[in-house]
C-alpha atoms as a PDB file:
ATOM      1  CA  UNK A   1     103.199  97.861  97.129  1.00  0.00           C
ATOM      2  CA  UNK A   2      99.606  98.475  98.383  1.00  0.00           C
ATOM      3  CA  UNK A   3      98.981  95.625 101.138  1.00  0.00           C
ATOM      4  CA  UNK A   4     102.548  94.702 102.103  1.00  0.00           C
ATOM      5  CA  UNK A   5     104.130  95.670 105.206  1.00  0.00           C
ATOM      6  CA  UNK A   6     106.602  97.614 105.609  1.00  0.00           C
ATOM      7  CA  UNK A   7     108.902  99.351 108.129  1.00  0.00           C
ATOM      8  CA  UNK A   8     112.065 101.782 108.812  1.00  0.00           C
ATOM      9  CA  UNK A   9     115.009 102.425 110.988  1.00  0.00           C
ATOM     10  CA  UNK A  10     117.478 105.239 110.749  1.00  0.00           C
ATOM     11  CA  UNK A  11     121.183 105.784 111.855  1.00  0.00           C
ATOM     12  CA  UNK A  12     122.983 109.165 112.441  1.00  0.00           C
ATOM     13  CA  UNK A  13     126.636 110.285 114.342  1.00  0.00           C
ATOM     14  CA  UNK A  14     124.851 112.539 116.226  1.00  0.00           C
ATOM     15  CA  UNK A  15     121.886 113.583 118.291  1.00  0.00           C
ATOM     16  CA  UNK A  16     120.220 116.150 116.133  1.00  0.00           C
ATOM     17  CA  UNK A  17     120.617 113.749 112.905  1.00  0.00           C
ATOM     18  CA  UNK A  18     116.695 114.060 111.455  1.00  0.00           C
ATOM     19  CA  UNK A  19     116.410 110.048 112.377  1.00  0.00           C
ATOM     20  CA  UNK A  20     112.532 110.948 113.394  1.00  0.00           C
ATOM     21  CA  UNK A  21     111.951 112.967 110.546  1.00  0.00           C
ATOM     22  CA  UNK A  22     113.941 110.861 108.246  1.00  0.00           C
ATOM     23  CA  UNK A  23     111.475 107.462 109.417  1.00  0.00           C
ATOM     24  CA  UNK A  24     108.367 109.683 109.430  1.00  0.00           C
ATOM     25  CA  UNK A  25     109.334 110.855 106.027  1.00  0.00           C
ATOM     26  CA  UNK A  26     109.482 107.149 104.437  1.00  0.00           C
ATOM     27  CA  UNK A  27     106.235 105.966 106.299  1.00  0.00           C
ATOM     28  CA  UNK A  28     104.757 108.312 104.753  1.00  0.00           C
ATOM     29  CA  UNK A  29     105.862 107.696 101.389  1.00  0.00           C
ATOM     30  CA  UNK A  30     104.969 103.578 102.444  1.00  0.00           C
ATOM     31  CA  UNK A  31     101.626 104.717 103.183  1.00  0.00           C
ATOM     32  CA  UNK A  32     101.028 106.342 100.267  1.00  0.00           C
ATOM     33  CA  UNK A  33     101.561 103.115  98.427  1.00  0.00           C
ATOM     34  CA  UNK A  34      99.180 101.874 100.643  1.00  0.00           C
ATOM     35  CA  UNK A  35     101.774  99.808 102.705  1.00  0.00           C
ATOM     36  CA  UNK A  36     101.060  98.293 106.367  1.00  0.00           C
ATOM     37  CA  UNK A  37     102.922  99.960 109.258  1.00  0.00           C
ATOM     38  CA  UNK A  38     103.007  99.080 112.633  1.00  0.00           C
ATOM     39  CA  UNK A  39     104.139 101.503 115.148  1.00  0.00           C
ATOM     40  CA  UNK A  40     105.408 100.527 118.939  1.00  0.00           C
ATOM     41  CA  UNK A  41     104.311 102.043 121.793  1.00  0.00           C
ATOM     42  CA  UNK A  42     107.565 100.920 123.881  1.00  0.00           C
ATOM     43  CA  UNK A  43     111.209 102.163 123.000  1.00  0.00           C
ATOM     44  CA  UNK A  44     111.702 103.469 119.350  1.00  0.00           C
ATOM     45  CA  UNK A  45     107.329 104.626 118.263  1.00  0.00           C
ATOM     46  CA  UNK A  46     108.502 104.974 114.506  1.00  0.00           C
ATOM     47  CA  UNK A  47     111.541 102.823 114.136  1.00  0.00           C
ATOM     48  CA  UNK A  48     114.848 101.980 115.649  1.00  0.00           C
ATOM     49  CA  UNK A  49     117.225 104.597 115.663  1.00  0.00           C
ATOM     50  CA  UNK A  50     120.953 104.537 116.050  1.00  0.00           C
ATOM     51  CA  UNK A  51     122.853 107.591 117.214  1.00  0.00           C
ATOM     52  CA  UNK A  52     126.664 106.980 116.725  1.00  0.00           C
ATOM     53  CA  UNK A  53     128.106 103.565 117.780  1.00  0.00           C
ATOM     54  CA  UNK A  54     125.835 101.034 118.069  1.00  0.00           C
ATOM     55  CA  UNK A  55     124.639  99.959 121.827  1.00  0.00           C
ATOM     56  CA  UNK A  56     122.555  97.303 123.828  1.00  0.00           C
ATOM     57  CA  UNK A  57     119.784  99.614 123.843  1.00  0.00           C
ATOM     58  CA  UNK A  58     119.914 100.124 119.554  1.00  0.00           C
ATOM     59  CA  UNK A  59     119.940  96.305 119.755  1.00  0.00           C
ATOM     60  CA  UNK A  60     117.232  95.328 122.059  1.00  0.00           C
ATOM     61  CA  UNK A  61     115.097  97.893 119.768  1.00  0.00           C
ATOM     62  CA  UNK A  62     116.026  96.126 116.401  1.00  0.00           C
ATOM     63  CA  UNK A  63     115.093  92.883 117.634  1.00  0.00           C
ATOM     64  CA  UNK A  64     112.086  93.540 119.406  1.00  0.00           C
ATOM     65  CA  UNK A  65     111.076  95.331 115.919  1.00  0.00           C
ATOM     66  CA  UNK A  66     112.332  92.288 113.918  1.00  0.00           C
ATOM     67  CA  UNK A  67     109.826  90.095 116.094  1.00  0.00           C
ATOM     68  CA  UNK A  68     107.219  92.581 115.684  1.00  0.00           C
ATOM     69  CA  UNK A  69     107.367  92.821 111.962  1.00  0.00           C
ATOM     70  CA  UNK A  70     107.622  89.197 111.824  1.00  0.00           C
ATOM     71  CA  UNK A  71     104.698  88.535 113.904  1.00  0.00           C
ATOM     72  CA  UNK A  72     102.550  91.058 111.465  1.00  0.00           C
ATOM     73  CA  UNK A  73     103.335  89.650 108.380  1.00  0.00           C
ATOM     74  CA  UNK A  74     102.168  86.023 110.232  1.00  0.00           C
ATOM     75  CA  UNK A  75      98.782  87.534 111.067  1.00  0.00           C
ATOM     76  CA  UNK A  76      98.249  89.395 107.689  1.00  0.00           C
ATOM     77  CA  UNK A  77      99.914  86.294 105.466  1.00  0.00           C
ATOM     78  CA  UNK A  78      97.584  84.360 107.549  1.00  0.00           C
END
């Protein structure tokens, strides 16, 4: 795994889920295998997270870290 990129998101039905500790939890295990992560310093830092029904703000996050993760692997494939 060392070298490729990786990334998380989380979903839970409520507010006190774990969805940051569950995304910190599997960077870290991604970094251990020396993996690539990128965080974002706009909307979700670690990863999207979902909290019950999915919403325009859930989705807007998920795309924007599509792009990003997209746009890494370009520069590092590169």
């Amino acid at each position: 795994m060392d070298g490729k990129i990786g990334g998380a998101f989380t979903s839970s039905n409520n507010i006190g889920g774990g969805n940051e500790t569950a995304i910190l939890s599997i960077l870290e295990a991604m970094l251990i295998h020396g993996m690539v992560v990128q965080g974002d310093s706009e909307g979700d830092h670690y990863g999207p997270v979902a909290i019950g029904a999915l919403d325009k703000r859930v989705e807007a996050n998920c795309q924007r870290f599509a792009k990003r993760f997209a746009d890494l692997l370009k520069k590092i494939s590169g």
